[in-house]
N, C-alpha and C. Protein backbone atom coordinates (compact mmCIF):
# COMPACT_ATOMS: atom_id res chain seq x y z
N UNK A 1 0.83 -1.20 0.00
CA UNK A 1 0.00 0.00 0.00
C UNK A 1 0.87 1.26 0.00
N UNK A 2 2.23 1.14 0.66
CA UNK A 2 3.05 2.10 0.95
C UNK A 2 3.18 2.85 -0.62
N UNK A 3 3.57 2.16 -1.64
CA UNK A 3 4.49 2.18 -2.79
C UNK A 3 3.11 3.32 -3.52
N UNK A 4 1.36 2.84 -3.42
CA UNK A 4 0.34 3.68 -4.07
C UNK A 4 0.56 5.02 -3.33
N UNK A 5 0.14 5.17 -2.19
CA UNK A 5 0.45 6.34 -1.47
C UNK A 5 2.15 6.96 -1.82
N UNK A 6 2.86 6.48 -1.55
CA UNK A 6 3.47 7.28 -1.99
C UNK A 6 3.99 7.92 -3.81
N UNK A 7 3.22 7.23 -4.20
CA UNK A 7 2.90 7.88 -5.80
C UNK A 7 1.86 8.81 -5.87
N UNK A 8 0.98 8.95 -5.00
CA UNK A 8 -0.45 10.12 -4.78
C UNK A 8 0.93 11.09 -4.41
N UNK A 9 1.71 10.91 -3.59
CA UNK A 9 2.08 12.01 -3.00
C UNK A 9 3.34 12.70 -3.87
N UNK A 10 3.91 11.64 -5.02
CA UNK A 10 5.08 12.05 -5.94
C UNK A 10 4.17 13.21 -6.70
N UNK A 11 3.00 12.82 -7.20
CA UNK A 11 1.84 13.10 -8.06
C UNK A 11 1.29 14.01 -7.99
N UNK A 12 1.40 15.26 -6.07
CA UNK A 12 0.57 15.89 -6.17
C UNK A 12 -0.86 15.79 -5.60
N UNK A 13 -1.31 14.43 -5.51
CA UNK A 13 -2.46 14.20 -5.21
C UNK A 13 -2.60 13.66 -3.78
N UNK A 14 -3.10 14.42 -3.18
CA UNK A 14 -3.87 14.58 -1.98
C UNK A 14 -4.22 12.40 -1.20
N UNK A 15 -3.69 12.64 -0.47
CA UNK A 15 -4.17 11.26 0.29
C UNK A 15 -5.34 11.44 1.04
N UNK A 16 -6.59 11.27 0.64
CA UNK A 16 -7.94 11.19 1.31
C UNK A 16 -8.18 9.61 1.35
N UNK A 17 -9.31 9.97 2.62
CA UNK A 17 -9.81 8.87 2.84
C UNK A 17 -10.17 8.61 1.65
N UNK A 18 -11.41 8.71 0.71
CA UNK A 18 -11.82 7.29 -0.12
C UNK A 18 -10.87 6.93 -1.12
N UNK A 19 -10.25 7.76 -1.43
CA UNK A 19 -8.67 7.46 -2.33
C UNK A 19 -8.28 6.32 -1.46
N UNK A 20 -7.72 6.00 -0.27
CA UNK A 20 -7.42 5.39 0.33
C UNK A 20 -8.11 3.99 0.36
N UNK A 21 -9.36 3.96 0.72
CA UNK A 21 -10.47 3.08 0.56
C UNK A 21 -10.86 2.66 -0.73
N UNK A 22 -10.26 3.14 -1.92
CA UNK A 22 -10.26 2.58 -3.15
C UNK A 22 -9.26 1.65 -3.14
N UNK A 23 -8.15 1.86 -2.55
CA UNK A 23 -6.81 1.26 -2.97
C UNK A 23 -6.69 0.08 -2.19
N UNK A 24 -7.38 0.24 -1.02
CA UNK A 24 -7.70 -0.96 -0.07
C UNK A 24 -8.81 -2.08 -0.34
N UNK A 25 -10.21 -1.39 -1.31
CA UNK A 25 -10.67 -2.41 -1.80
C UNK A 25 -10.33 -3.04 -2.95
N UNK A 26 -9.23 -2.67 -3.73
CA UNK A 26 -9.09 -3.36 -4.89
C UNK A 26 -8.10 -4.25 -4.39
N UNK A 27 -7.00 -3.73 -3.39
CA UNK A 27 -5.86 -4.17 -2.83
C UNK A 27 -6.70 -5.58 -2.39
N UNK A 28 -7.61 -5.76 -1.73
CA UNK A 28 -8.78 -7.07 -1.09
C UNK A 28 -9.16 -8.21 -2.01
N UNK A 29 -9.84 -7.30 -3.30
CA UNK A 29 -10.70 -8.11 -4.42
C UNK A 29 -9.37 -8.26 -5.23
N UNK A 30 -8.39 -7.94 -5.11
CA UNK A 30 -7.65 -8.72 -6.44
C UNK A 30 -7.79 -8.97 -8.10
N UNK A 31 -8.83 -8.33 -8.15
CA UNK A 31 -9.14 -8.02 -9.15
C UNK A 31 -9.83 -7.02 -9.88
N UNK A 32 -10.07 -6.61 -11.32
CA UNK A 32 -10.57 -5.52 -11.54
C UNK A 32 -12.12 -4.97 -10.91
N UNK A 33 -12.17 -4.08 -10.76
CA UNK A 33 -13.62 -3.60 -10.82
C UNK A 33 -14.71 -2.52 -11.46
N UNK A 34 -15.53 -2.62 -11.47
CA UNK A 34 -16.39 -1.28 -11.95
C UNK A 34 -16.24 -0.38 -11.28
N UNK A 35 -16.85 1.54 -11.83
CA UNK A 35 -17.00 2.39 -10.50
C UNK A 35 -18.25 1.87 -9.75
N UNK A 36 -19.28 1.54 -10.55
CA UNK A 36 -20.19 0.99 -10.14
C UNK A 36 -19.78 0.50 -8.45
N UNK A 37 -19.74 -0.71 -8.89
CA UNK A 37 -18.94 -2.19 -7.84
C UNK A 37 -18.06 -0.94 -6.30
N UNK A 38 -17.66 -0.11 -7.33
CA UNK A 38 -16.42 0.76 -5.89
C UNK A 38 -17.10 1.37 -5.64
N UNK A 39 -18.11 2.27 -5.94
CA UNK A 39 -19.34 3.11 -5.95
C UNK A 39 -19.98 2.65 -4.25
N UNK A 40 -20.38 1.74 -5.05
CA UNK A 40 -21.21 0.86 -4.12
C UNK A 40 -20.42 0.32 -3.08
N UNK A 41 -19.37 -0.06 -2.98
CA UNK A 41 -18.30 -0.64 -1.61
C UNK A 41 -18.43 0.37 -0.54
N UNK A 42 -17.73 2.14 -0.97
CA UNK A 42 -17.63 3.13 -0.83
C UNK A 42 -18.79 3.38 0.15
N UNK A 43 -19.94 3.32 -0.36
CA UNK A 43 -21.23 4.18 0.15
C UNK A 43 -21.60 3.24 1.66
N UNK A 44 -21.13 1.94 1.60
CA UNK A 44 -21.20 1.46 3.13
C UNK A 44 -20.38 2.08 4.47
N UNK A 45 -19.38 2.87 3.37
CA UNK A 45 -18.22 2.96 4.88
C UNK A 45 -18.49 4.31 4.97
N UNK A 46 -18.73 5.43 3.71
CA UNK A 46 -18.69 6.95 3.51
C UNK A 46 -20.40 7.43 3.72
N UNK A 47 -20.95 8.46 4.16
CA UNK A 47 -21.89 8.88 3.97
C UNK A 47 -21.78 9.32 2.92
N UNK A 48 -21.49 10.09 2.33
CA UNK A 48 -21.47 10.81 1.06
C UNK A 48 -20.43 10.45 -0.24
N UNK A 49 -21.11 9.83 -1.01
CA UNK A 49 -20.39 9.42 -1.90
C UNK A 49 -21.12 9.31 -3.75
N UNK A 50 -20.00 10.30 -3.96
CA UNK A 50 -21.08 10.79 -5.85
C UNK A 50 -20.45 9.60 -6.43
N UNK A 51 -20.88 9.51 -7.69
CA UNK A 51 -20.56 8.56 -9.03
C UNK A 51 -19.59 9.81 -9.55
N UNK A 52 -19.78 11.19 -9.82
CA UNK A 52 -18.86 11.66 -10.45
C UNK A 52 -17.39 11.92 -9.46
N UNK A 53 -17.36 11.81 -7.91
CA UNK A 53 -16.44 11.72 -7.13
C UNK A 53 -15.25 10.44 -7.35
N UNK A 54 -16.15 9.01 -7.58
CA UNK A 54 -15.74 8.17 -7.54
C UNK A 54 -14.39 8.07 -9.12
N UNK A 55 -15.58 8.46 -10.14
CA UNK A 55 -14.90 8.49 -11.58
C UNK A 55 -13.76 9.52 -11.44
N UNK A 56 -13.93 10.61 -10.97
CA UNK A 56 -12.97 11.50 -10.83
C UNK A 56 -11.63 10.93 -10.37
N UNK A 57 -11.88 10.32 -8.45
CA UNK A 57 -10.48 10.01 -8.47
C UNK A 57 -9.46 8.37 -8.88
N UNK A 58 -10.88 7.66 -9.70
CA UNK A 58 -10.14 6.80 -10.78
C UNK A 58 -9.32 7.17 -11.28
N UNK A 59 -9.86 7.81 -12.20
CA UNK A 59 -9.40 8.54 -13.67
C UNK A 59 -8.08 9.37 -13.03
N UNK A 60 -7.94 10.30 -11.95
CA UNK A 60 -6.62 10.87 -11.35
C UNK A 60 -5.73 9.50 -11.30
N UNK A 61 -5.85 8.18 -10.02
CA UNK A 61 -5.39 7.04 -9.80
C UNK A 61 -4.78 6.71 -11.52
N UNK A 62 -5.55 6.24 -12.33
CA UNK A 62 -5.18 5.70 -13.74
C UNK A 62 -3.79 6.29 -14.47
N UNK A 63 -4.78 7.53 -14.47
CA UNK A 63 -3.38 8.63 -15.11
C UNK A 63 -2.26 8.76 -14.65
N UNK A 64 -2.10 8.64 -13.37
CA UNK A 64 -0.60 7.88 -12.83
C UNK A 64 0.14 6.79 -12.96
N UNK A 65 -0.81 5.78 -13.05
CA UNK A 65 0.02 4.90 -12.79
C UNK A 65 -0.11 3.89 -11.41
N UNK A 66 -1.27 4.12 -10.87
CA UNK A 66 -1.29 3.54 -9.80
C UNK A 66 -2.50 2.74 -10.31
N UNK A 67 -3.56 3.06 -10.72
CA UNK A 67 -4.47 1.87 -11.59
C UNK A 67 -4.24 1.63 -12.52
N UNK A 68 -4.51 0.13 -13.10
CA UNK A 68 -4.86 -0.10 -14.81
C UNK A 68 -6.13 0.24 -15.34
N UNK A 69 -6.74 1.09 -16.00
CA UNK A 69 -7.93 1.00 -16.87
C UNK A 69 -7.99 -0.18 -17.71
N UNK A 70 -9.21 -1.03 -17.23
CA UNK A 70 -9.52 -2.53 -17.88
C UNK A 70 -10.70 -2.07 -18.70
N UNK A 71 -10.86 -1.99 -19.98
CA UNK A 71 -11.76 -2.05 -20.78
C UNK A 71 -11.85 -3.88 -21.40
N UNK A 72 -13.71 -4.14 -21.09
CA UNK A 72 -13.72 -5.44 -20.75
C UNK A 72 -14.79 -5.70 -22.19
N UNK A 73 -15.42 -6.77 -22.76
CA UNK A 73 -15.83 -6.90 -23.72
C UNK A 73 -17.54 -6.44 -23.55
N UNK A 74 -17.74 -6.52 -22.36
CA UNK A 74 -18.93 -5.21 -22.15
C UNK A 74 -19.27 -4.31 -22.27
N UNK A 75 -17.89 -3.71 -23.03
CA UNK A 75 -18.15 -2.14 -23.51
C UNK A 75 -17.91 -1.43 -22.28
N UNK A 76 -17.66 -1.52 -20.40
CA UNK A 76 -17.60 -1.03 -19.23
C UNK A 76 -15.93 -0.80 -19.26
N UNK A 77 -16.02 -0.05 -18.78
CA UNK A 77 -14.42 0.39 -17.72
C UNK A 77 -14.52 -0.65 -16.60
N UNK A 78 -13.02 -0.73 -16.45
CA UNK A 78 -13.10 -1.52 -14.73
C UNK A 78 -11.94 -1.17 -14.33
N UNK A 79 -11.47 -1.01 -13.05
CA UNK A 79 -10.11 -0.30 -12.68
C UNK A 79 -9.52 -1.89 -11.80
N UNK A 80 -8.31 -1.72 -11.82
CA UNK A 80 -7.10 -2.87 -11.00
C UNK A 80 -6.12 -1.77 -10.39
N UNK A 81 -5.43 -2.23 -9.14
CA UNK A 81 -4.29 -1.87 -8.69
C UNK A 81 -3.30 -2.18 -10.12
N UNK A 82 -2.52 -1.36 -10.19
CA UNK A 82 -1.20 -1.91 -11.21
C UNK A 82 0.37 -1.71 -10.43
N UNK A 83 -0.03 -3.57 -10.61
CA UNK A 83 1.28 -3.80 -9.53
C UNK A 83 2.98 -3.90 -10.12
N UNK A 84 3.01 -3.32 -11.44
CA UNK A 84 4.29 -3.18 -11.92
C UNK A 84 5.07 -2.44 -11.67
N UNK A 85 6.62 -2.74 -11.95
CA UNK A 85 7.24 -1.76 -11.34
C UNK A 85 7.53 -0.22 -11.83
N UNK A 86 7.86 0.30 -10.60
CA UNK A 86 7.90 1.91 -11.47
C UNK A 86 8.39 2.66 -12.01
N UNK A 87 7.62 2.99 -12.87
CA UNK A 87 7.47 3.75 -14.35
C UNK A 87 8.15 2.84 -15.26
N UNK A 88 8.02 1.39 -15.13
CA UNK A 88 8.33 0.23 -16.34
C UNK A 88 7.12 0.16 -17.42
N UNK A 89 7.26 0.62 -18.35
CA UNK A 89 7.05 -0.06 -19.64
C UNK A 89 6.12 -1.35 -19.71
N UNK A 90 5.01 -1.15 -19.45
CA UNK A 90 4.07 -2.75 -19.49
C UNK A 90 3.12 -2.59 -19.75
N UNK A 91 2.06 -3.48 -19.75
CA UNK A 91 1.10 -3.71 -20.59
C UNK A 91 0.12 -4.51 -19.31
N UNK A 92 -0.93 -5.04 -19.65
CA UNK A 92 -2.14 -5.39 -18.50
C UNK A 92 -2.40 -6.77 -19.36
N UNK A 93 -2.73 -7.37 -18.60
CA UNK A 93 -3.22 -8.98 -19.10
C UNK A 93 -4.34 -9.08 -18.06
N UNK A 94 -5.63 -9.79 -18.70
CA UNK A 94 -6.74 -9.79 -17.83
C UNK A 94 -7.26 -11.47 -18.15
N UNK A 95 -7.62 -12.04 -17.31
CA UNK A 95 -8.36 -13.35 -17.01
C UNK A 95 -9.93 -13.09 -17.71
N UNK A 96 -9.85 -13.73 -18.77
CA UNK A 96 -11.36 -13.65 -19.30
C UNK A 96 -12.46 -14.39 -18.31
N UNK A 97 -12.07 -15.45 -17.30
CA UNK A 97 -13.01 -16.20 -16.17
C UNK A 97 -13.04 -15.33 -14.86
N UNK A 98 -12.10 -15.08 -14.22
CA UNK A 98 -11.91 -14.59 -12.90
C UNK A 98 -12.02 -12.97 -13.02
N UNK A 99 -11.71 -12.45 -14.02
CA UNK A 99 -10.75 -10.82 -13.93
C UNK A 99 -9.60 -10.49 -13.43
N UNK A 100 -9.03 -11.40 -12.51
CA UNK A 100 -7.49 -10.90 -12.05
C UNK A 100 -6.95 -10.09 -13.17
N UNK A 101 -6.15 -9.47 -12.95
CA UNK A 101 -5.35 -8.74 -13.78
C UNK A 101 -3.79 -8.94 -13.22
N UNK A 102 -3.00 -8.93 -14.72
CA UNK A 102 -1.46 -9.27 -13.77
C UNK A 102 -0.70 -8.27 -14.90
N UNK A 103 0.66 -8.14 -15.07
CA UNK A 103 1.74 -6.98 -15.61
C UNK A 103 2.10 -8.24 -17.21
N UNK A 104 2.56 -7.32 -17.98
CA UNK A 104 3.60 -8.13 -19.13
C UNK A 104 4.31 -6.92 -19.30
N UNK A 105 5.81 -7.31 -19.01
CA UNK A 105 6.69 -6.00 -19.58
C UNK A 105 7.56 -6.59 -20.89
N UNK A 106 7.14 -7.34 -21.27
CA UNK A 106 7.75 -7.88 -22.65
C UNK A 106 6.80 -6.79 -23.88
N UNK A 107 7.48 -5.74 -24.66
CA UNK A 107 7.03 -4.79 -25.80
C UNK A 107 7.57 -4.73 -26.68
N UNK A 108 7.89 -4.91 -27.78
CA UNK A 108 8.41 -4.69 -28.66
C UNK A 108 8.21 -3.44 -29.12
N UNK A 109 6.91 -3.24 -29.50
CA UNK A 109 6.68 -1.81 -29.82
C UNK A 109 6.86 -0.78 -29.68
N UNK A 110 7.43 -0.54 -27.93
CA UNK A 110 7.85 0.32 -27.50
C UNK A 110 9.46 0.52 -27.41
N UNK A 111 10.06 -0.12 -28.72
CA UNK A 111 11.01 0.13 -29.01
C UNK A 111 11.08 0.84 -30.45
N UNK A 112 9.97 0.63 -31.18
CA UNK A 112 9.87 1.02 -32.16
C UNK A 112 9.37 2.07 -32.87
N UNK A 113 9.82 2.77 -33.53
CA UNK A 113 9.57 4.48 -34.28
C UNK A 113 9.30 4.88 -35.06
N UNK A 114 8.76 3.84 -35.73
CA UNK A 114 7.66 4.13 -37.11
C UNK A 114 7.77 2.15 -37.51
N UNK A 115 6.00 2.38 -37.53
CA UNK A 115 5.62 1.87 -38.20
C UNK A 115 4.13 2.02 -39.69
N UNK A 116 4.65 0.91 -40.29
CA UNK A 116 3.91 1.30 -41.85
C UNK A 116 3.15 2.69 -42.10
N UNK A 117 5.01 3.34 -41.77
CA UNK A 117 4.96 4.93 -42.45
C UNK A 117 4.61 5.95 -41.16
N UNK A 118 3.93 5.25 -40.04
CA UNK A 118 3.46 6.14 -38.63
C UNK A 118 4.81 6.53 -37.93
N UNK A 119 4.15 7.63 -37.40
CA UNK A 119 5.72 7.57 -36.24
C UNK A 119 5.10 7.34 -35.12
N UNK A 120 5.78 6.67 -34.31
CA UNK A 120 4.91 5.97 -33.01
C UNK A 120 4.87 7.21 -32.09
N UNK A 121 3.45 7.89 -31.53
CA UNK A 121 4.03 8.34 -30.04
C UNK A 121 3.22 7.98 -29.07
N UNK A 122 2.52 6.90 -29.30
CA UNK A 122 2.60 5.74 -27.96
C UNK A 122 1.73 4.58 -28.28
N UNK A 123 1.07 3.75 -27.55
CA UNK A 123 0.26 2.85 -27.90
C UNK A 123 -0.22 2.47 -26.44
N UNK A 124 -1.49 1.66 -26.83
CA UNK A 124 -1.95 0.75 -25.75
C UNK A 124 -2.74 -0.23 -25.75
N UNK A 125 -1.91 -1.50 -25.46
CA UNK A 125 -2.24 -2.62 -25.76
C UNK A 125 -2.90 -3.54 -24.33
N UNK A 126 -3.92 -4.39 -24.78
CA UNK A 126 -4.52 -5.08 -23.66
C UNK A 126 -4.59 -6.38 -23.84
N UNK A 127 -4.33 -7.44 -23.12
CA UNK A 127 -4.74 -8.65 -23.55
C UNK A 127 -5.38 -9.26 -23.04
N UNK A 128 -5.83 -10.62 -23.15
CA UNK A 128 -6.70 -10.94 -22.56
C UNK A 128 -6.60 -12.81 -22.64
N UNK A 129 -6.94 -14.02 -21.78
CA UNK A 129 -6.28 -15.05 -21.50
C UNK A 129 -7.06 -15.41 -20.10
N UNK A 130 -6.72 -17.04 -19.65
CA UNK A 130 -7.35 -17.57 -18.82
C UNK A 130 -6.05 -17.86 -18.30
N UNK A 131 -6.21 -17.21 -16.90
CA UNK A 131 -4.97 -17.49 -15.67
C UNK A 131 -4.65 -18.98 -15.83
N UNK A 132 -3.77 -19.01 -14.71
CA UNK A 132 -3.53 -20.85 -14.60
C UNK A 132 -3.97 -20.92 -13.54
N UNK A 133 -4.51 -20.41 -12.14
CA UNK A 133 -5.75 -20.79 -11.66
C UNK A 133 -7.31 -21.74 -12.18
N UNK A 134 -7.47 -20.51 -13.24
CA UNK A 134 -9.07 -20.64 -14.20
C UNK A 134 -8.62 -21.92 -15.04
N UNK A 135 -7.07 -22.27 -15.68
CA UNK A 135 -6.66 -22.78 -16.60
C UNK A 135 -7.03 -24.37 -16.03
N UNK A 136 -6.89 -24.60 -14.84
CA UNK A 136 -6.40 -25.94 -14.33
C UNK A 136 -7.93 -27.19 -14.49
């Protein structure tokens, strides 16, 4: 938990409670979730708690580097802790059965500076696969 907090705080961003309580319920579930799903976790422990509060300090969390944005074949967002190391170069792999989410820092792409005629200035790739948990 140390390593998220102290990226809120490299970042600028304020350590509040439900920031906190985000990072602790995903840190729990192990896997991705909706705002929905955190929405709803949230509103048991917080009296006051918006949908645009919640999206807000996702979307801050994401843009760092401290969540993965999981876009799932539902067309939904879902957020994960992203437990890679920092500021490495990786990519998100998601469990099509469970949702876990885990790191791949194997890229090629992000070595590369044009392709068919593009010049690269960034990409983002997602994959998707059955753990070896789900696998067995």
């Amino acid at each position: 938990m140390k390593k998220y907090l102290d990226k809120l705080k490299k970042n600028n961003l304020k350590i509040t409670s439900k920031r906190v309580a985000i990072l602790e319920l995903l840190e729990r579930s192990g896997e991705a979730l909706s705002p929905e799903d955190i929405r709803n976790e949230l509103a048991a422990k917080f009296e006051k708690v918006s949908y645009p509060s919640v999206y807000k300090n996702l979307e801050d969390m994401s843009r760092i580097g401290v969540l993965a944005k999981i876009a799932r074949p539902d067309r939904r967002l879902y957020y994960a802790l992203c437990r890679a190391r920092e500021d490495k170069h990786h990519h998100h792999i998601i469990c099509s059965k469970c949702g876990k989410v885990g790191e791949v820092e194997e890229c090629d792409l992000f070595r590369r500076k044009v392709i068919n005629g593009y010049r690269i200035t960034s990409h983002f790739l997602q994959l998707e696969g059955i753990c070896s948990d789900c696998g067995k």
